[in-house]
PDB file of N, CA and C in Angstrom:
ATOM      1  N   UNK A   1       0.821  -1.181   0.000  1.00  0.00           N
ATOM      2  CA  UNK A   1       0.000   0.000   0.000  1.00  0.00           C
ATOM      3  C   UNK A   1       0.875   1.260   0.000  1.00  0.00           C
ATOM      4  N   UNK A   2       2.089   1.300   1.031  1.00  0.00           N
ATOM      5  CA  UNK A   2       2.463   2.432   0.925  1.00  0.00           C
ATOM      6  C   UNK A   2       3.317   2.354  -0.179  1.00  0.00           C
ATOM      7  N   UNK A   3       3.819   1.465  -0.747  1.00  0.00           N
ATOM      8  CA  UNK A   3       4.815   1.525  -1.696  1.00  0.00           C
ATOM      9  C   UNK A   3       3.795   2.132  -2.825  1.00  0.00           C
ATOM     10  N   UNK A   4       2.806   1.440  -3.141  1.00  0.00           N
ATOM     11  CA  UNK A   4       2.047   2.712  -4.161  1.00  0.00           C
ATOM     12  C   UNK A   4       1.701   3.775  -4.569  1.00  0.00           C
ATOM     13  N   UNK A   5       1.841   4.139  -3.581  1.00  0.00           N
ATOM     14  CA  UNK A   5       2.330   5.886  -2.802  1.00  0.00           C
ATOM     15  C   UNK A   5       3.219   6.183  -3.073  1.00  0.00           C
ATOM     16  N   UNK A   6       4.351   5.764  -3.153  1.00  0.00           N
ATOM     17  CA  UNK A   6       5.562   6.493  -3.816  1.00  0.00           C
ATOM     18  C   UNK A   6       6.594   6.413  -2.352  1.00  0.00           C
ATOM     19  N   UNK A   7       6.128   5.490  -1.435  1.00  0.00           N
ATOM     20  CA  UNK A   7       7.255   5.613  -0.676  1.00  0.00           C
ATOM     21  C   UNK A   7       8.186   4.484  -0.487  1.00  0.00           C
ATOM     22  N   UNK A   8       8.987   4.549  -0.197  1.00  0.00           N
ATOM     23  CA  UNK A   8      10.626   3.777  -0.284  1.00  0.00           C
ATOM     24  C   UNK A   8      10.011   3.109   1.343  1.00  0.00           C
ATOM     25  N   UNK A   9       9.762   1.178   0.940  1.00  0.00           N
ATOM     26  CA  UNK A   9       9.516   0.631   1.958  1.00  0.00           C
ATOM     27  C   UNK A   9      10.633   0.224   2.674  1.00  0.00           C
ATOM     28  N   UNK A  10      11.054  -0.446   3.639  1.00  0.00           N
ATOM     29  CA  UNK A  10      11.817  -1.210   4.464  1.00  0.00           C
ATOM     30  C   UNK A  10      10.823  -2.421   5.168  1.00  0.00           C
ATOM     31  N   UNK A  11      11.108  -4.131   4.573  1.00  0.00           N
ATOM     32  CA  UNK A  11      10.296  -4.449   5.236  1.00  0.00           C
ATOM     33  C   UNK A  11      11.384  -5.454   6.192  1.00  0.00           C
ATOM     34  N   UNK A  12      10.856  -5.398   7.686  1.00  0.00           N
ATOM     35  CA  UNK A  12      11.577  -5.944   8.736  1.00  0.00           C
ATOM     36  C   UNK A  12      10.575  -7.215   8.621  1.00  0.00           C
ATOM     37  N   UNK A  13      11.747  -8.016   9.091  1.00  0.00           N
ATOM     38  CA  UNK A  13      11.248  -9.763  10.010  1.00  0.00           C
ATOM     39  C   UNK A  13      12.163 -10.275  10.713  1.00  0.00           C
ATOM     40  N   UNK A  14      11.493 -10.895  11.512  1.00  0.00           N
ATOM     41  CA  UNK A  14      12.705 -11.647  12.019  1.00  0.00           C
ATOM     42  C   UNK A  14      13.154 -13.363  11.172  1.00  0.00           C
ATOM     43  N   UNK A  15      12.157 -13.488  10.139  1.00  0.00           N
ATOM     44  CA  UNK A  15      12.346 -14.329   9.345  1.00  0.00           C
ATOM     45  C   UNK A  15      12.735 -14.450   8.007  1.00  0.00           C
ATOM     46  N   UNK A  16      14.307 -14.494   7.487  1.00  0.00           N
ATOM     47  CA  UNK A  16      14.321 -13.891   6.325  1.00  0.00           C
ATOM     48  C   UNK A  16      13.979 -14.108   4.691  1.00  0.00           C
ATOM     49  N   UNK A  17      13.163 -15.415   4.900  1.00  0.00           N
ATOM     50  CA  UNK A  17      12.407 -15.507   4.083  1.00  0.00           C
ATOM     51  C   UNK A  17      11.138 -15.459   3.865  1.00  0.00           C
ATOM     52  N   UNK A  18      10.564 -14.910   5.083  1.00  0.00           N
ATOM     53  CA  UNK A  18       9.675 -13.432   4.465  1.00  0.00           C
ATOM     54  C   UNK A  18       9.808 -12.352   4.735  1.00  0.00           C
ATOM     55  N   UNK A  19      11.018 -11.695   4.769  1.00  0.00           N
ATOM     56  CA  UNK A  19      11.584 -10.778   4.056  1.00  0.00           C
ATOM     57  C   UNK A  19      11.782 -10.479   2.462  1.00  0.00           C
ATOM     58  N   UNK A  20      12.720 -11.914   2.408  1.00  0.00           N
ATOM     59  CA  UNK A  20      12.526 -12.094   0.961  1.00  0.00           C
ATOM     60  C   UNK A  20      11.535 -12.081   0.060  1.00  0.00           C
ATOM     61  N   UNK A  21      10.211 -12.812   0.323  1.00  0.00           N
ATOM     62  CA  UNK A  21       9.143 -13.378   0.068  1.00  0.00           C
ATOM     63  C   UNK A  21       8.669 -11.348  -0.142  1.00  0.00           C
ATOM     64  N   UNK A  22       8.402 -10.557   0.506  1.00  0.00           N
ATOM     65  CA  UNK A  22       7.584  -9.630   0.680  1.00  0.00           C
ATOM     66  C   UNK A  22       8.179  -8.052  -0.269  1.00  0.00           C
ATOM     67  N   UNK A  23       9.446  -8.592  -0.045  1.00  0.00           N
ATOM     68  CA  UNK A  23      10.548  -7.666  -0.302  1.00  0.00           C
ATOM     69  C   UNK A  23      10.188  -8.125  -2.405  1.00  0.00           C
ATOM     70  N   UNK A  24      10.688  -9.244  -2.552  1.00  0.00           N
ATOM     71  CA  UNK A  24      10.077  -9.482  -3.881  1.00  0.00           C
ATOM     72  C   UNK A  24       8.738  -9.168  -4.591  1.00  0.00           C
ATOM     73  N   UNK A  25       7.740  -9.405  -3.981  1.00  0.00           N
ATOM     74  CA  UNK A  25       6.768  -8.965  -3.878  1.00  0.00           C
ATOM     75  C   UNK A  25       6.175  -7.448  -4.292  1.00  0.00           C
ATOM     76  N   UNK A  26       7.028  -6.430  -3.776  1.00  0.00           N
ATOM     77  CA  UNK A  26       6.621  -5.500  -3.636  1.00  0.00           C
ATOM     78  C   UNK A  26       7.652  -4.682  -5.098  1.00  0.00           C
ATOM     79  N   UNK A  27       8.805  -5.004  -5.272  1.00  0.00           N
ATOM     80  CA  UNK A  27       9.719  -5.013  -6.011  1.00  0.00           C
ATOM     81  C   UNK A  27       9.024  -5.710  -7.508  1.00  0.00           C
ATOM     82  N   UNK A  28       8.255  -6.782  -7.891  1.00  0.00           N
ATOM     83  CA  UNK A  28       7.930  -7.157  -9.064  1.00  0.00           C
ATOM     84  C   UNK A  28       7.090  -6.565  -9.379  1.00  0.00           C
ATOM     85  N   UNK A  29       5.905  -5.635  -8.405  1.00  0.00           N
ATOM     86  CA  UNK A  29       5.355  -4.645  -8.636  1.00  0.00           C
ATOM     87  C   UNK A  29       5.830  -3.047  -8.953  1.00  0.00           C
ATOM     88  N   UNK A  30       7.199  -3.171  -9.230  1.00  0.00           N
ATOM     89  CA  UNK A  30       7.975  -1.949  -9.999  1.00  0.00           C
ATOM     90  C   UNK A  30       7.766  -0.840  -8.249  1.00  0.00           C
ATOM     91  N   UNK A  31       8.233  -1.752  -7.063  1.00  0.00           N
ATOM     92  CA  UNK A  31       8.517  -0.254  -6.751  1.00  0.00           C
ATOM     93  C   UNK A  31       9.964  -0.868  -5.356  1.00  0.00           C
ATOM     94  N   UNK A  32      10.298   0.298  -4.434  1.00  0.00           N
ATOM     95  CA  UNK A  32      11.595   0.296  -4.415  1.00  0.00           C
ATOM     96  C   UNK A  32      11.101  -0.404  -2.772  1.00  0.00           C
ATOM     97  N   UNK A  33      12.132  -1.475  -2.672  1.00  0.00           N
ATOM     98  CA  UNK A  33      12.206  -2.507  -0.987  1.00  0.00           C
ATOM     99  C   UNK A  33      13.034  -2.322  -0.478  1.00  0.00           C
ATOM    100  N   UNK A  34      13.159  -2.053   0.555  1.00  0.00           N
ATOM    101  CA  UNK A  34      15.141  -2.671   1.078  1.00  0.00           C
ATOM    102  C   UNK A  34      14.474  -3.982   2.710  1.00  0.00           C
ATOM    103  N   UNK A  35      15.004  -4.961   2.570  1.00  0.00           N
ATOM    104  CA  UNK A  35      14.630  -5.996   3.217  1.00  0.00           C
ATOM    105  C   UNK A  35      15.796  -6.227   4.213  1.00  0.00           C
ATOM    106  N   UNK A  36      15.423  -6.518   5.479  1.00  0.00           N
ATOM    107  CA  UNK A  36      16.270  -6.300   6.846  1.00  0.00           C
ATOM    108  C   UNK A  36      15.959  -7.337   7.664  1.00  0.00           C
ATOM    109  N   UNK A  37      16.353  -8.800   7.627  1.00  0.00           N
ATOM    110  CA  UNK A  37      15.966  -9.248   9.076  1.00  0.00           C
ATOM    111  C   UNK A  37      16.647  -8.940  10.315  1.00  0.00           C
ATOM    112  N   UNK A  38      15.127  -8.689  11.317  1.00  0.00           N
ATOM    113  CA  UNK A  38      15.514  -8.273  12.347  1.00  0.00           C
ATOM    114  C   UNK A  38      14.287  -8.694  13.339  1.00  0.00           C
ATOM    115  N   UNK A  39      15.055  -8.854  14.372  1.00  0.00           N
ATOM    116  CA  UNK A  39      14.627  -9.221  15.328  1.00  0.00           C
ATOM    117  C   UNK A  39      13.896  -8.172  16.259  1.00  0.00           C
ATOM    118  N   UNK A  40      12.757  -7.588  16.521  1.00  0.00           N
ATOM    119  CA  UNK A  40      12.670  -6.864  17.490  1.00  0.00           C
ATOM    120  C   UNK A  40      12.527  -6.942  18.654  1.00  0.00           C
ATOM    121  N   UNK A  41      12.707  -8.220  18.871  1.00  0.00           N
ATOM    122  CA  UNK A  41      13.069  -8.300  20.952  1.00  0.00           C
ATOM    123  C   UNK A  41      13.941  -8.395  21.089  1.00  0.00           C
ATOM    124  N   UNK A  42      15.093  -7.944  20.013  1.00  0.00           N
ATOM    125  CA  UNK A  42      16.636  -7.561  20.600  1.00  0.00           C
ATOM    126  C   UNK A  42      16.923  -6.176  20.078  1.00  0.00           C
ATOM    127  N   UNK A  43      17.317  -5.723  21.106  1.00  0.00           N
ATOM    128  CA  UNK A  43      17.708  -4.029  21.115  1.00  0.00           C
ATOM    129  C   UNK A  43      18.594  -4.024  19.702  1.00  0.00           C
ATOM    130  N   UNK A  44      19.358  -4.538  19.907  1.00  0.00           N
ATOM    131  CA  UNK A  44      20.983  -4.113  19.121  1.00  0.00           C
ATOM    132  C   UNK A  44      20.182  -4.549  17.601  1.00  0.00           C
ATOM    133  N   UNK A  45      19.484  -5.640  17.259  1.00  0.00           N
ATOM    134  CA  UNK A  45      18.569  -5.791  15.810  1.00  0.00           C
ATOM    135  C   UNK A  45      18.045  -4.403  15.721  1.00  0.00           C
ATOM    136  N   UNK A  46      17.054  -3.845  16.233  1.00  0.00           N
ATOM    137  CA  UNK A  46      16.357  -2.757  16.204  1.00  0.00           C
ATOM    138  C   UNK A  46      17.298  -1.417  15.991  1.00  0.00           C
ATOM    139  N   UNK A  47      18.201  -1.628  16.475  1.00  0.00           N
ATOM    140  CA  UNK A  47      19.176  -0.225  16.398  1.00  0.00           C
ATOM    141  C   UNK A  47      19.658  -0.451  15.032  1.00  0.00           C
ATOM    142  N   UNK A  48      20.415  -1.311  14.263  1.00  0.00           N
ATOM    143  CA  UNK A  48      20.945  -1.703  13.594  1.00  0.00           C
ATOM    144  C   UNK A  48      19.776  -1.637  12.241  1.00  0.00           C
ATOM    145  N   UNK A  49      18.803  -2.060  12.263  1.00  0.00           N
ATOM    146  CA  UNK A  49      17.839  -1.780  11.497  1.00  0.00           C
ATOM    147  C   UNK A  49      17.454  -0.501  11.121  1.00  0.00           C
ATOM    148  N   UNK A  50      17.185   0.414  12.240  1.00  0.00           N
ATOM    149  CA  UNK A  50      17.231   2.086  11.752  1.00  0.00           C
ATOM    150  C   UNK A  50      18.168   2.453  11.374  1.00  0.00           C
ATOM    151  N   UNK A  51      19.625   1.913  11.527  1.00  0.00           N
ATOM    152  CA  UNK A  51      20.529   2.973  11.071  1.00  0.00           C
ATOM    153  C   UNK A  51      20.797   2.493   9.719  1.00  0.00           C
ATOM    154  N   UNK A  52      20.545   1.038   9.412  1.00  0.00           N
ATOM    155  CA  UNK A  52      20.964   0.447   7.923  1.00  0.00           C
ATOM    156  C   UNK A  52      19.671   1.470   6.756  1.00  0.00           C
ATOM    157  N   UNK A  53      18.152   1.643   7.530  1.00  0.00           N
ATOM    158  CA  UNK A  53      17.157   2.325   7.066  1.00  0.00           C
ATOM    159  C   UNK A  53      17.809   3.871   6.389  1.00  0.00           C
ATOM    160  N   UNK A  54      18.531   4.302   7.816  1.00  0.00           N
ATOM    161  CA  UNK A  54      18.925   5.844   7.189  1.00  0.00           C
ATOM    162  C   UNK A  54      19.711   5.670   6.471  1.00  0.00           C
ATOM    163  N   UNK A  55      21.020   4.799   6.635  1.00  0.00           N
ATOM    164  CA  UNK A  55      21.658   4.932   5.853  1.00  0.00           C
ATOM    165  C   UNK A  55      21.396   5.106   4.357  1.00  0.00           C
ATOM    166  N   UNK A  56      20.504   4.064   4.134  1.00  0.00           N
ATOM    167  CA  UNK A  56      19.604   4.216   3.043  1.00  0.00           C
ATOM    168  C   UNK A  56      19.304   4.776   2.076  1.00  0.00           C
ATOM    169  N   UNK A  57      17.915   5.471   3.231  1.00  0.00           N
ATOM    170  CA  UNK A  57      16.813   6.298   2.584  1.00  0.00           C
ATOM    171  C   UNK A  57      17.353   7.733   3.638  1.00  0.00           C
ATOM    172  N   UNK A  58      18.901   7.916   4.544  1.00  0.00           N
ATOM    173  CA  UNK A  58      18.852   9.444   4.687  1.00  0.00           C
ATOM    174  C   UNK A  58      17.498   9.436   6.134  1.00  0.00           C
ATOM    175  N   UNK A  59      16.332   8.593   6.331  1.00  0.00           N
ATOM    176  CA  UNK A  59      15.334   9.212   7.333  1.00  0.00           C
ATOM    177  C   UNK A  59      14.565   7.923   7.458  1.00  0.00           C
ATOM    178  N   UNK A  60      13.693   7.772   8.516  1.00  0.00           N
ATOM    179  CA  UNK A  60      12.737   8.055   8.798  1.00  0.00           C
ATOM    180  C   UNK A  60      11.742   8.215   8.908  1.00  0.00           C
ATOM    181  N   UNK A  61      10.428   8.269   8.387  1.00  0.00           N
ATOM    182  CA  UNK A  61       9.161   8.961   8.290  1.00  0.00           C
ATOM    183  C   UNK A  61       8.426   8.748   8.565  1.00  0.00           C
ATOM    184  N   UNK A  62       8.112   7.166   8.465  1.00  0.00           N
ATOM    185  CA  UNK A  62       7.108   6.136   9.378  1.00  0.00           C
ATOM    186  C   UNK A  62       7.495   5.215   9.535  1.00  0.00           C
ATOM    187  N   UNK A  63       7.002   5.270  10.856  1.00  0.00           N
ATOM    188  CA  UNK A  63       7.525   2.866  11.391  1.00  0.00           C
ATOM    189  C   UNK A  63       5.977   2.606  12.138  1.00  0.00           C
ATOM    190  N   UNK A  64       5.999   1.081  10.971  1.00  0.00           N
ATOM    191  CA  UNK A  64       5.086   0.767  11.845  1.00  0.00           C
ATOM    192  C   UNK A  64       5.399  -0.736  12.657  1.00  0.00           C
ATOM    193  N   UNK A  65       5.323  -0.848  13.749  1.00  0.00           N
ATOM    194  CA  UNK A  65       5.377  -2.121  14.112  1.00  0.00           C
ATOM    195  C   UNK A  65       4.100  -3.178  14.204  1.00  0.00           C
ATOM    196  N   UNK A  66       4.333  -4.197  13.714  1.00  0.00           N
ATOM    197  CA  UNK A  66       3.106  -4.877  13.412  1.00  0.00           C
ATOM    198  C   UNK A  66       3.212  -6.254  14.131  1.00  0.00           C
ATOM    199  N   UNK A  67       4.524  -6.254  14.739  1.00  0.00           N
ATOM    200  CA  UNK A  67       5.223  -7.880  15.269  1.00  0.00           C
ATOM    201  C   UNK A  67       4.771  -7.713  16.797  1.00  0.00           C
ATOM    202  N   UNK A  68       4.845  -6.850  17.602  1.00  0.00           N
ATOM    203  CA  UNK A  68       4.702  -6.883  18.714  1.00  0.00           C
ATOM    204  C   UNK A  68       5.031  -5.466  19.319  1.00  0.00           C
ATOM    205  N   UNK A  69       4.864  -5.236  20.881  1.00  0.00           N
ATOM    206  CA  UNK A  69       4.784  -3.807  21.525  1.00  0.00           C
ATOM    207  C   UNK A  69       7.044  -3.666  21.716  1.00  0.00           C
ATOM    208  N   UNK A  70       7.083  -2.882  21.557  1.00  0.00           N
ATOM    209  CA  UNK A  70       8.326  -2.549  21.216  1.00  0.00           C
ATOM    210  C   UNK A  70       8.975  -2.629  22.555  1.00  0.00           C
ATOM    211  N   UNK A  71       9.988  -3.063  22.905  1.00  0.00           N
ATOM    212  CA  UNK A  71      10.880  -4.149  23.939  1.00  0.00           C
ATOM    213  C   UNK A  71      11.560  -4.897  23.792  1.00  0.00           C
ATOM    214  N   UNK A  72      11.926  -5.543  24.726  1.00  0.00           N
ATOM    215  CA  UNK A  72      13.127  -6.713  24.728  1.00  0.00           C
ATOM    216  C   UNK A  72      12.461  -7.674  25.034  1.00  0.00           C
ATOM    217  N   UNK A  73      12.978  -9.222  24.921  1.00  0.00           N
ATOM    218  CA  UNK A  73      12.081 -10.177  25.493  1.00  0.00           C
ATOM    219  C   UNK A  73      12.525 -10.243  27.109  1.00  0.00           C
ATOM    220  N   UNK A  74      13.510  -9.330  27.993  1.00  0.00           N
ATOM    221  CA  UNK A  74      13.581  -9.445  29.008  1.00  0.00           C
ATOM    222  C   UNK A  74      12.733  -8.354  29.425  1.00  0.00           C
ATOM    223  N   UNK A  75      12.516  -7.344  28.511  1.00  0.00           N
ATOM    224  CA  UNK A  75      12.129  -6.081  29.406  1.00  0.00           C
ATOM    225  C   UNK A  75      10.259  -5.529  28.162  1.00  0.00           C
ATOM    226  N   UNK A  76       9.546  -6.910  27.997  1.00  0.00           N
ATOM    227  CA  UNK A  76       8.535  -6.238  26.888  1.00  0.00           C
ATOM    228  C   UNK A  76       7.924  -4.986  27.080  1.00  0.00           C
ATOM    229  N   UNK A  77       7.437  -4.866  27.923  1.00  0.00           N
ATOM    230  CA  UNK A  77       6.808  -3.428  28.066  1.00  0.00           C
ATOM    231  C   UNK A  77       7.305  -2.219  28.121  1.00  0.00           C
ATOM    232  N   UNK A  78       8.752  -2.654  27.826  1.00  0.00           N
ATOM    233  CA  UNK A  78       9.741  -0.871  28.024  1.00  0.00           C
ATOM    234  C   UNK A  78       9.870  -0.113  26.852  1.00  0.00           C
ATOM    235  N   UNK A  79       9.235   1.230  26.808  1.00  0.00           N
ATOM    236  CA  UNK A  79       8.877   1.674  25.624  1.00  0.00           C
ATOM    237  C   UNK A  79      10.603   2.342  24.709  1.00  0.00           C
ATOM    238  N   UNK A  80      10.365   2.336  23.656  1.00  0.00           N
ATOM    239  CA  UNK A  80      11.549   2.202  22.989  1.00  0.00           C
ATOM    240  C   UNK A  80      11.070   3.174  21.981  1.00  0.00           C
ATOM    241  N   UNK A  81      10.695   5.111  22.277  1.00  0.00           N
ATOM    242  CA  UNK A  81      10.828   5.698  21.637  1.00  0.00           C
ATOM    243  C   UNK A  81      12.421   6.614  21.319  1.00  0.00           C
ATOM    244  N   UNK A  82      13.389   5.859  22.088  1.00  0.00           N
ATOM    245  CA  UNK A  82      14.333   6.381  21.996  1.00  0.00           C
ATOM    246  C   UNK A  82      14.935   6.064  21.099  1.00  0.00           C
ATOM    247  N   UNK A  83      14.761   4.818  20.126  1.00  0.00           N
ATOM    248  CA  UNK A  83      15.205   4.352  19.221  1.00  0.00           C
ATOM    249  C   UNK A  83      15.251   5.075  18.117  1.00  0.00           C
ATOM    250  N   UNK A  84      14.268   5.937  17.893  1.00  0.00           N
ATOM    251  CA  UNK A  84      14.412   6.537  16.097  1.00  0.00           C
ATOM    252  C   UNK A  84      14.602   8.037  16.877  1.00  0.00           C
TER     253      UNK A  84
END
C-alpha cells in the first residue's frame, strides 16, 4: 500500500524468508524494498535496522510495528521511543 504511494519501503522480520518473500513482492510490482531481518526483541537488531534504514533512505518517516509492543524479550513493556 504504501509503496504505491511512492514511498521507499523497508520491510523488517525476524524471518528472512519473508523478508525475501515480501521484499520481492513489492519489487515485481515496480517499486523500491530494502529488506532487513531483524529481530525486534533484541535491542541491538532494532538499532541496527534504523541505522541500515537511514543509511539508506537518509530518514525516517514512518515505522510501523506490526510484530509486537516494542521491547526486549527481558524487558517487553519498556517503551523504545528512543530508538528513532
Amino acid at each position: 500500500m504504501f509503496a504505491r504511494e511512492g514511498a521507499k519501503v523497508v520491510v523488517a522480520s525476524r524471518t528472512p524468508a519473508t523478508v525475501d518473500a515480501v521484499v520481492a513482492e513489492i519489487r515485481g510490482e515496480g517499486f523500491e524494498a530494502l529488506g532487513i531481518a531483524t529481530d525486534v526483541s533484541k535491542e541491538d537488531q532494532i538499532f541496527e535496522m534504523v541505522a541500515l534504514t537511514a543509511e539508506v533512505y537518509g530518514t525516517v518517516d514512518i515505522l510501523i510495528n506490526k510484530a509486537q509492543g516494542f521491547g526486549t524479550a527481558q524487558s517487553p513493556g519498556r517503551q523504545r521511543s528512543q530508538c528513532l
